[in-house]
C-alpha atoms as a PDB file:
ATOM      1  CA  UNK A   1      67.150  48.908 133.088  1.00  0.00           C
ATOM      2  CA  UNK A   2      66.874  52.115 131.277  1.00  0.00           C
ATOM      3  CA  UNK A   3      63.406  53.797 130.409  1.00  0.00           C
ATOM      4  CA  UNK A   4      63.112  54.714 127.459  1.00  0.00           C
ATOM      5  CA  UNK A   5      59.582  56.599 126.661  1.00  0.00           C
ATOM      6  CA  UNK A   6      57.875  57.685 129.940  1.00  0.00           C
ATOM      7  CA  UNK A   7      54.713  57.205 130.496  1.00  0.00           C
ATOM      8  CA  UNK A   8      52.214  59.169 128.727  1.00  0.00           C
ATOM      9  CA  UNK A   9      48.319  59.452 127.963  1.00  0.00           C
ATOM     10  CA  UNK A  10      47.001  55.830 127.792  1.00  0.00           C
ATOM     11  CA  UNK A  11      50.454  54.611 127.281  1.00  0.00           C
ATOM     12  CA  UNK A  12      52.892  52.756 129.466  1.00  0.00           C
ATOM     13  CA  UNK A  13      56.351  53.741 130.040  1.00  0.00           C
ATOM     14  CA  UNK A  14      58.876  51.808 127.788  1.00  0.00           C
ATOM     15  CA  UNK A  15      62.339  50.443 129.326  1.00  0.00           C
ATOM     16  CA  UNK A  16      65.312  48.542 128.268  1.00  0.00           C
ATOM     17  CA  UNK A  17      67.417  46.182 129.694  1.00  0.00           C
ATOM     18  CA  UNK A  18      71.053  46.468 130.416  1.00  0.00           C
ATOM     19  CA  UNK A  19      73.282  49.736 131.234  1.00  0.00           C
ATOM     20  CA  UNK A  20      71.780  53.268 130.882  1.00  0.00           C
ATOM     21  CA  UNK A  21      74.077  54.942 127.398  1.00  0.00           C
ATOM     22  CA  UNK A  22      76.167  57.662 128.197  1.00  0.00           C
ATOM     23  CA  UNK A  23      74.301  60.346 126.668  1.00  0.00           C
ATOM     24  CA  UNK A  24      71.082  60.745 128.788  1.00  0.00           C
ATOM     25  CA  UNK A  25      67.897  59.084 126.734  1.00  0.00           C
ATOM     26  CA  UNK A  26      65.841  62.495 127.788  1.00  0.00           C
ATOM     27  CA  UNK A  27      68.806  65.227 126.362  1.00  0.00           C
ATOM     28  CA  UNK A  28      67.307  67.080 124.329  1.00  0.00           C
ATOM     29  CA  UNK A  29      69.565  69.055 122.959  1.00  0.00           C
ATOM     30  CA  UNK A  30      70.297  71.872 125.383  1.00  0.00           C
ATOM     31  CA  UNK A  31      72.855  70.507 127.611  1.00  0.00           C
ATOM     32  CA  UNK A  32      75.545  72.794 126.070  1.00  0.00           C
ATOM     33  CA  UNK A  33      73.465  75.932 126.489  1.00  0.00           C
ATOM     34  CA  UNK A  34      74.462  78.570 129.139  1.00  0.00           C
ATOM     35  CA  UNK A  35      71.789  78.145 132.219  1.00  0.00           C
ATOM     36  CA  UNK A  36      70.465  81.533 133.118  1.00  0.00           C
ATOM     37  CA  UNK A  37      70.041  82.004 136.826  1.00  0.00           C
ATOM     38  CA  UNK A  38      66.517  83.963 136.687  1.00  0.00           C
ATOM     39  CA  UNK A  39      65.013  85.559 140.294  1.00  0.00           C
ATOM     40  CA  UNK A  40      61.779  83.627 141.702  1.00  0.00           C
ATOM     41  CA  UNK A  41      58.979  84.544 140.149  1.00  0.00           C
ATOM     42  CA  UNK A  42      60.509  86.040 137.335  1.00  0.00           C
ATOM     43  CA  UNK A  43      58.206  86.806 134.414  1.00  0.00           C
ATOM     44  CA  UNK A  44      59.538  84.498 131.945  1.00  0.00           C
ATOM     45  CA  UNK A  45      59.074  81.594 133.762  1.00  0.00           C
ATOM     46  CA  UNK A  46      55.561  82.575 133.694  1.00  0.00           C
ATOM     47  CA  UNK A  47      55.433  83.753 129.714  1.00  0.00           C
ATOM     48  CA  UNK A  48      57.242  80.146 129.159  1.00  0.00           C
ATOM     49  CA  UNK A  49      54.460  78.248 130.315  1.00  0.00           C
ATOM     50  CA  UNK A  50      51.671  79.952 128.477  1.00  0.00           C
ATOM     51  CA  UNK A  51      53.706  79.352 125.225  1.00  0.00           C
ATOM     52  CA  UNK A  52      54.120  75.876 125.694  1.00  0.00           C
ATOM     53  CA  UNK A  53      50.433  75.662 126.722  1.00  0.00           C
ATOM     54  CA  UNK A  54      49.049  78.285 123.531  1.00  0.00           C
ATOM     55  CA  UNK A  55      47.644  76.772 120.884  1.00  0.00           C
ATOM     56  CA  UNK A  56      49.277  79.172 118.502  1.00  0.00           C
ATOM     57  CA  UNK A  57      52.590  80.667 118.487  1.00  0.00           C
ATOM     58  CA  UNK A  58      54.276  83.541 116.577  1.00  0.00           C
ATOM     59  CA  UNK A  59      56.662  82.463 113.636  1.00  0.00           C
ATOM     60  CA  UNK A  60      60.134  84.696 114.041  1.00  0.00           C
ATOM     61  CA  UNK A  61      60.232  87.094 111.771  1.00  0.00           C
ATOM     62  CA  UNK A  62      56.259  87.312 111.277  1.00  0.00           C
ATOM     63  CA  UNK A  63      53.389  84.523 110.814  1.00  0.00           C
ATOM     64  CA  UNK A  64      51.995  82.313 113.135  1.00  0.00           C
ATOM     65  CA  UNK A  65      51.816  78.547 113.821  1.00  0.00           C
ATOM     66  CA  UNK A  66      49.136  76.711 114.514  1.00  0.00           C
ATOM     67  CA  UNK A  67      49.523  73.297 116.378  1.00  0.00           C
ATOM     68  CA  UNK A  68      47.455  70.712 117.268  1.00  0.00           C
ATOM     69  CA  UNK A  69      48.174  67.237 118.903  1.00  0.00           C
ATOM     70  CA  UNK A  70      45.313  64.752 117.750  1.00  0.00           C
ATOM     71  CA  UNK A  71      45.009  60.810 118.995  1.00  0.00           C
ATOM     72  CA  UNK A  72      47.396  59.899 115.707  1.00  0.00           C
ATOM     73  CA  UNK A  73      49.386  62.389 115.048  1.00  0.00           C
ATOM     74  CA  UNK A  74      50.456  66.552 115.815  1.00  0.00           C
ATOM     75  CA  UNK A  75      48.900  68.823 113.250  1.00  0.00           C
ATOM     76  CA  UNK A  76      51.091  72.062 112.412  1.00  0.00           C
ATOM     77  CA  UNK A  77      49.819  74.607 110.297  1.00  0.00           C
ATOM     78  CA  UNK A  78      51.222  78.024 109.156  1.00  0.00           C
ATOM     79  CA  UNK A  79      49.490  80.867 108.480  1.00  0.00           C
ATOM     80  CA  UNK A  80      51.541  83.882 106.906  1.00  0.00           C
ATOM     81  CA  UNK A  81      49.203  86.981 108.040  1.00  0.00           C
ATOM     82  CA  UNK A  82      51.219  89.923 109.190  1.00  0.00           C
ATOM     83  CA  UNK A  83      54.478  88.894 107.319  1.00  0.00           C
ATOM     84  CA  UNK A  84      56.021  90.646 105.009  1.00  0.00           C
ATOM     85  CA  UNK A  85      59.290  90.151 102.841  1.00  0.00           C
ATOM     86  CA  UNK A  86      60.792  90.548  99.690  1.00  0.00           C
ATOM     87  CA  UNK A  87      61.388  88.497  96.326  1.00  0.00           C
ATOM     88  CA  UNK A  88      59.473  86.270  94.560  1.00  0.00           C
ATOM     89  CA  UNK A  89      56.488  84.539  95.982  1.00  0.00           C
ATOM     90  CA  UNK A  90      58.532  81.199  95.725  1.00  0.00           C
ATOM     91  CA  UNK A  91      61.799  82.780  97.752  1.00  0.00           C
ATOM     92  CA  UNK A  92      58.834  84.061 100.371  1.00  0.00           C
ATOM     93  CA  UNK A  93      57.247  81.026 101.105  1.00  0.00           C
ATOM     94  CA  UNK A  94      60.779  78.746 101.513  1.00  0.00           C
ATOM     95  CA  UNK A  95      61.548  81.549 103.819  1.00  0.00           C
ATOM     96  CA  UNK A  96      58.225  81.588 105.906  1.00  0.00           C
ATOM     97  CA  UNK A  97      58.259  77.878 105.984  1.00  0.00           C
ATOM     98  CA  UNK A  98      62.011  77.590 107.068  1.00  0.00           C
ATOM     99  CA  UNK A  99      61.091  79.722 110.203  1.00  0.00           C
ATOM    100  CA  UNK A 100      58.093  78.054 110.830  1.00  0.00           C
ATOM    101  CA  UNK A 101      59.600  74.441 110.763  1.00  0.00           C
ATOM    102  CA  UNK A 102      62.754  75.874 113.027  1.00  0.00           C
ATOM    103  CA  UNK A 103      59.610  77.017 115.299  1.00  0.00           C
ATOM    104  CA  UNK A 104      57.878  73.761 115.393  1.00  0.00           C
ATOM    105  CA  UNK A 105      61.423  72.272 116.128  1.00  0.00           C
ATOM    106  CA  UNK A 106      61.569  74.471 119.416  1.00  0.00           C
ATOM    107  CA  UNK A 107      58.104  73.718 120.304  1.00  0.00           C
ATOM    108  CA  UNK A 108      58.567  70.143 120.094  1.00  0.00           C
ATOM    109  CA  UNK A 109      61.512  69.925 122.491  1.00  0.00           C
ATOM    110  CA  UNK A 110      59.649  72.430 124.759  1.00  0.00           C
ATOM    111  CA  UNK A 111      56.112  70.496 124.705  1.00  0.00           C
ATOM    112  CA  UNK A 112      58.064  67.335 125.203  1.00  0.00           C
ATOM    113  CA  UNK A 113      56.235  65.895 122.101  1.00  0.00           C
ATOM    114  CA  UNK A 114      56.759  62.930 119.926  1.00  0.00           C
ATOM    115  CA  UNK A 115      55.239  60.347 117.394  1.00  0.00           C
ATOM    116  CA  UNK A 116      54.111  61.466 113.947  1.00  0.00           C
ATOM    117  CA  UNK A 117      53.931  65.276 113.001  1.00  0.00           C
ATOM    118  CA  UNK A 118      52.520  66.719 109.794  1.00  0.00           C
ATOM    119  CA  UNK A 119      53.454  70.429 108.861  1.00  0.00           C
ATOM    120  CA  UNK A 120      50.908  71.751 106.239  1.00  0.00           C
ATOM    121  CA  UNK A 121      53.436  74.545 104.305  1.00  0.00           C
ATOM    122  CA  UNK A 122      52.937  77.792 102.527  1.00  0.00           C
ATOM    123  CA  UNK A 123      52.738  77.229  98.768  1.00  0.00           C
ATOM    124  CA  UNK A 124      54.720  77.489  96.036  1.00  0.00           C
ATOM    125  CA  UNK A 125      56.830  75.035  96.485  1.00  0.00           C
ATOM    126  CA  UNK A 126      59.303  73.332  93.952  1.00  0.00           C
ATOM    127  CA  UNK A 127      61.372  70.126  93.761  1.00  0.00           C
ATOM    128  CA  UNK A 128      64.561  72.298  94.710  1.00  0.00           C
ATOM    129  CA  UNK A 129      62.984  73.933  97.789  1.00  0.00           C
ATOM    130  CA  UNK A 130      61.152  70.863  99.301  1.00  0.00           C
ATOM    131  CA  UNK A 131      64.893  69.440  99.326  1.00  0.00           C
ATOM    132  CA  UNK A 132      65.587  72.577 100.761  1.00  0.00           C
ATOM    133  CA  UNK A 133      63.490  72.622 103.668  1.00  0.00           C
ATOM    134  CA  UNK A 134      63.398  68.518 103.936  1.00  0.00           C
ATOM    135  CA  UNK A 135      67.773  69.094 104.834  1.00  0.00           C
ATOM    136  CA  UNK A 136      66.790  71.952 106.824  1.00  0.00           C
ATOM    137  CA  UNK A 137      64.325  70.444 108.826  1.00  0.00           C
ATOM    138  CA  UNK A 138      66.330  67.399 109.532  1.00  0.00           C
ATOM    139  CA  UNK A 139      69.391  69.478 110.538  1.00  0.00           C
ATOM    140  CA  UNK A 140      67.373  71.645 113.281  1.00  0.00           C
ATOM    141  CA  UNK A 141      65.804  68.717 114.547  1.00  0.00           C
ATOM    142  CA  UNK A 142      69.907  66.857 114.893  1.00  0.00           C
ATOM    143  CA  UNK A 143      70.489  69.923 116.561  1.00  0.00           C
ATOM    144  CA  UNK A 144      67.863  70.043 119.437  1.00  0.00           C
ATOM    145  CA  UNK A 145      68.428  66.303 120.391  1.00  0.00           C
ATOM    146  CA  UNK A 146      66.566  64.355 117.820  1.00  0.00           C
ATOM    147  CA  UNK A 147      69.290  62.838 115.145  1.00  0.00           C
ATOM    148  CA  UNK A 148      67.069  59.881 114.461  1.00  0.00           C
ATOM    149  CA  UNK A 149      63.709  61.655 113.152  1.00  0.00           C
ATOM    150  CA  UNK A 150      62.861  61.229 109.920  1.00  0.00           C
ATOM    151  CA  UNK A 151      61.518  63.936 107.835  1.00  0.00           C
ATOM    152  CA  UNK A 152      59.951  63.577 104.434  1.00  0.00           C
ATOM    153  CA  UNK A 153      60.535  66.297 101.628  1.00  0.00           C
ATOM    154  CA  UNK A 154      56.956  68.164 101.191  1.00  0.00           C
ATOM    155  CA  UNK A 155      54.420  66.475  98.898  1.00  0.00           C
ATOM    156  CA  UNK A 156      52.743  67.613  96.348  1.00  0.00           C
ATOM    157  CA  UNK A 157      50.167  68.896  98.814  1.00  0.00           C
ATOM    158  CA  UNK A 158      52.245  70.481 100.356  1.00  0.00           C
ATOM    159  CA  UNK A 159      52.656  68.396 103.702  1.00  0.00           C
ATOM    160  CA  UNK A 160      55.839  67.485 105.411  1.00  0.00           C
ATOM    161  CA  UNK A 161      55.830  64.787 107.434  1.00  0.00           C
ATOM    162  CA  UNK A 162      58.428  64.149 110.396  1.00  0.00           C
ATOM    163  CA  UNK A 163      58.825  61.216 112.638  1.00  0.00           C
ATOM    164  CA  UNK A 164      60.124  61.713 116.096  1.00  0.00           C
ATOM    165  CA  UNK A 165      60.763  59.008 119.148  1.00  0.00           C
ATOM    166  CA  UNK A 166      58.447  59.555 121.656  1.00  0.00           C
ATOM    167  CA  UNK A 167      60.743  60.211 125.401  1.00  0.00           C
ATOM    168  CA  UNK A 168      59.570  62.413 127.832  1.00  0.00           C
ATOM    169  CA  UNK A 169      55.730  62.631 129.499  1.00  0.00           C
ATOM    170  CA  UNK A 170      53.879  65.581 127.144  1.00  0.00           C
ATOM    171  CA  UNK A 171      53.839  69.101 129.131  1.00  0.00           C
ATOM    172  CA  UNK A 172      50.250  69.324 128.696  1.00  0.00           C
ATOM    173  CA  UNK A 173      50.036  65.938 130.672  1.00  0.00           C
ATOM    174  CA  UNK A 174      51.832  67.177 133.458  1.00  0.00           C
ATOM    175  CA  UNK A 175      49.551  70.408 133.815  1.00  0.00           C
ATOM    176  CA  UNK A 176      46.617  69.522 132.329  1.00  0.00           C
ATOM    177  CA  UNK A 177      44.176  66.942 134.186  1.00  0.00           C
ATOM    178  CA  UNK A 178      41.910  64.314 131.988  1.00  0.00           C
ATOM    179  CA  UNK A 179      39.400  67.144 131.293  1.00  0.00           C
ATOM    180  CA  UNK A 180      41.839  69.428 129.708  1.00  0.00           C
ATOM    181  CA  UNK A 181      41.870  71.836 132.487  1.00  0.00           C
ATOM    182  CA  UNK A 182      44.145  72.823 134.435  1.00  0.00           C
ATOM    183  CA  UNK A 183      45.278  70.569 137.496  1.00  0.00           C
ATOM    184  CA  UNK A 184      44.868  71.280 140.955  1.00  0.00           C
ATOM    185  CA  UNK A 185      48.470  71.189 141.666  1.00  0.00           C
ATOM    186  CA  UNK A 186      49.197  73.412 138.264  1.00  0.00           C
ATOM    187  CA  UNK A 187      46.952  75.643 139.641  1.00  0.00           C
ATOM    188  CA  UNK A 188      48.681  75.818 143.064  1.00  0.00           C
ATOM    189  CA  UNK A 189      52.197  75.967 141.479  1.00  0.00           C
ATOM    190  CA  UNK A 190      50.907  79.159 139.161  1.00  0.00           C
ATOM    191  CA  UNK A 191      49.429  81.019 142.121  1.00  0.00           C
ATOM    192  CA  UNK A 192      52.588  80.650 143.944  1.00  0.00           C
ATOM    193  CA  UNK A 193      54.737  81.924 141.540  1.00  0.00           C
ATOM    194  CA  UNK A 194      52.641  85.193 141.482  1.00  0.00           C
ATOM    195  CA  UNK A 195      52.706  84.885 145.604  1.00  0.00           C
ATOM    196  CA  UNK A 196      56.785  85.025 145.190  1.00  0.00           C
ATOM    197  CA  UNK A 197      56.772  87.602 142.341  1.00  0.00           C
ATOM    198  CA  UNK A 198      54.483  89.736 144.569  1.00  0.00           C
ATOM    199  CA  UNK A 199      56.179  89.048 147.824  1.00  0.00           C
ATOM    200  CA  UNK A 200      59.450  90.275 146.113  1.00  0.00           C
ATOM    201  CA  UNK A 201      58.255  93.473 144.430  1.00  0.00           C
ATOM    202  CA  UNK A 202      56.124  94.349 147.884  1.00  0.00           C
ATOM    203  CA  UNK A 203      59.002  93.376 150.875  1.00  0.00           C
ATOM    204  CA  UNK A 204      56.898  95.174 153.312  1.00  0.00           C
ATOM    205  CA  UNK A 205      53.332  94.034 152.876  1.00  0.00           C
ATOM    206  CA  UNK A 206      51.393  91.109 153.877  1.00  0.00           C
ATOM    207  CA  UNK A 207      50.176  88.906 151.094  1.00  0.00           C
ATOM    208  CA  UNK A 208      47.000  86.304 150.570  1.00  0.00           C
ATOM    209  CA  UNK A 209      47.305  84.285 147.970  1.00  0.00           C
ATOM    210  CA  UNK A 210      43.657  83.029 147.040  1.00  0.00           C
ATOM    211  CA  UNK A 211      43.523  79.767 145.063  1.00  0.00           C
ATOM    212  CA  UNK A 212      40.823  77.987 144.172  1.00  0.00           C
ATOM    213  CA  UNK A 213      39.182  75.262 146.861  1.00  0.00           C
ATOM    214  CA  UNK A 214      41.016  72.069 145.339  1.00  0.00           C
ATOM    215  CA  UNK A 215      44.145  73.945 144.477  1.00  0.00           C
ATOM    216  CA  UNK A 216      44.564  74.859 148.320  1.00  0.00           C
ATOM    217  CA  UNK A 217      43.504  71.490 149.298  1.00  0.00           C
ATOM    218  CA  UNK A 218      46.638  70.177 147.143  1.00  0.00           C
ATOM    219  CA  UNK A 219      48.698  72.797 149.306  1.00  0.00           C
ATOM    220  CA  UNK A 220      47.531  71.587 152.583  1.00  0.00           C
ATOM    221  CA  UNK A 221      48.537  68.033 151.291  1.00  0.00           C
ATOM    222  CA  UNK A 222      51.283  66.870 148.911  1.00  0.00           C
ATOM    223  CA  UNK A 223      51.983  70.729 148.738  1.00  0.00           C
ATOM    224  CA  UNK A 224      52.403  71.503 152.603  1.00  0.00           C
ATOM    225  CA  UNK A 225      56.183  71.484 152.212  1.00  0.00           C
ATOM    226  CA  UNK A 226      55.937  74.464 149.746  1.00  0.00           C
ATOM    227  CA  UNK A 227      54.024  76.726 152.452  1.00  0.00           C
ATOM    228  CA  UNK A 228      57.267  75.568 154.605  1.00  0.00           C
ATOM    229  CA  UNK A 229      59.436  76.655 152.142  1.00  0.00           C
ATOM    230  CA  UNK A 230      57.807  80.101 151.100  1.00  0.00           C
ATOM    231  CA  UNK A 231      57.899  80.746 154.917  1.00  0.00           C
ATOM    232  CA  UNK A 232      61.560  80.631 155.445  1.00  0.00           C
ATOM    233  CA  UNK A 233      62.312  82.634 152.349  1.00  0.00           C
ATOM    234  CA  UNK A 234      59.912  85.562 153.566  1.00  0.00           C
ATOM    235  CA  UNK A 235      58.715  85.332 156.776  1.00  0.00           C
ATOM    236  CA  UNK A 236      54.654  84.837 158.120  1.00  0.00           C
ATOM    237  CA  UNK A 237      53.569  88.294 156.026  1.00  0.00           C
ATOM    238  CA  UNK A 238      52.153  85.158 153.332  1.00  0.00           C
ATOM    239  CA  UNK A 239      48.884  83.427 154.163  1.00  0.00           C
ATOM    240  CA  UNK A 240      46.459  81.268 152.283  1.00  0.00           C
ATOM    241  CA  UNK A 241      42.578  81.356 151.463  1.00  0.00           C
ATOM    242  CA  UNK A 242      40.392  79.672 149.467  1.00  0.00           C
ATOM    243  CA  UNK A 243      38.844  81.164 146.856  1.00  0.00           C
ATOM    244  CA  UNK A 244      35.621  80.572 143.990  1.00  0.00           C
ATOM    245  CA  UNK A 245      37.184  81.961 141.408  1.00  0.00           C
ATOM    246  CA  UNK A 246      38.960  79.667 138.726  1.00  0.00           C
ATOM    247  CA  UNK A 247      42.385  80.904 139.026  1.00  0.00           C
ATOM    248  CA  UNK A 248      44.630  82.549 141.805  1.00  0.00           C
ATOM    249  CA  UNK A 249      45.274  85.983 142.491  1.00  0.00           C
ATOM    250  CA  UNK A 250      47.484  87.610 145.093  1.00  0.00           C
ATOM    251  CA  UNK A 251      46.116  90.767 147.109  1.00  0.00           C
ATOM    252  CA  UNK A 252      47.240  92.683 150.144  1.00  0.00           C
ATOM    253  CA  UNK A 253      45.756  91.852 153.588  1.00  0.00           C
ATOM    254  CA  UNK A 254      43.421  94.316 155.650  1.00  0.00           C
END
């Protein structure tokens, strides 16, 4: 029995019967990419999970995207302040909207999305360059993992539509809790990366990390092994308190 889609939202998992296939149902396109060994704590582990959490996103080369996940579908939308380029206003746009859909592409795989996905483009846009950016599309999204979607050339509206499988449990599942905010144990995980960042930068000091009440509660529970964990790696300078405020923060003891 292999699974398929995990489980997501109000969704069951999916599963299949018989022998898992040789390439892994979850790869998603990186397995060939050189793994960067990055210290504890390190900064862009941090930066990485506010990106996959933002709302908005920067567009290489200038622009931002917009994107949305709804009950039916994941809205994408592009919006071109702060770019500039050269040519015609035609040549601009395919441009703007290649890097935006090459974007989306890397969002996707790093939001663990699926299902439908509508990208509203920059205009003008003619026959030849909606066959552009339909091949494209297609091509980045083979690349990072997903050689079955199907994308649609732009309509006359100017919307692309894409359909991907749906495979791994969305990101914002895993941090987020029912009410959209931020779960206790997200909010335990984030305070401890600071704790190691801190703990690293300041060898000599002794640290509190103060989390909120139901964040430290997960610690003293499902979390305890962590506190284990953080104690081998730098000794019993690193204590715990709770805390009113809605997010962690690390400080030096008196």
């Amino acid at each position: 029995m292999t699974v398929v889609s995990e489980a997501r939202s109000d969704k069951l998992a999916r599963v299949t019967l018989g022998e898992a296939p040789v390439t892994p149902p979850f790869a998603d396109g990186w397995g060939s990419a050189e793994v960067e060994e990055v210290a504890p704590g390190d900064d862009r582990v941090e930066a990485a999970f506010d990106e996959a959490m933002s709302p908005s996103v920067v567009v290489p080369n200038g622009g931002r995207l917009r994107i949305e996940r709804t009950q039916a579908l994941i809205a994408a939308d592009i919006d071109s302040a702060g770019r500039r380029g050269a040519g015609s206003a035609a040549s601009r746009a395919l441009q703007l909207n290649r890097d935006a859909s090459a974007e989306l592409v890397r969002q996707i795989g790093l939001r663990k999305l699926g299902g439908l996905v509508v990208l509203d483009c920059v205009a003008p846009l003619n026959a030849g360059s909606r066959k552009t950016l339909q091949d494209f599309t297609k091509t980045r999204f083979a690349e990072a993992g997903f050689p079955t979607a199907t994308v649609l050339a732009p309509s006359q509206l100017g919307l692309m539509e894409i359909s991907l499988p749906w495979r791994e449990t969305p990101l914002s599942e895993i941090i987020l809790d029912r009410s959209g905010t931020w779960s206790s144990e997200s909010l335990c995980l984030a305070g401890l990366r600071h704790l190691e960042r801190a703990a690293i930068r300041q060898p000599m000091d002794r640290l509190v990390l103060d989390l909120p009440t139901r964040a430290l509660a997960w610690l003293d529970g499902a979390g305890a092994p962590l506190k284990g964990l953080m104690a081998e790696r730098y000794g019993g300078r690193l204590s715990y308190a709770a805390s009113t405020r809605d997010a962690p923060i690390v400080y030096q003891a008196s």
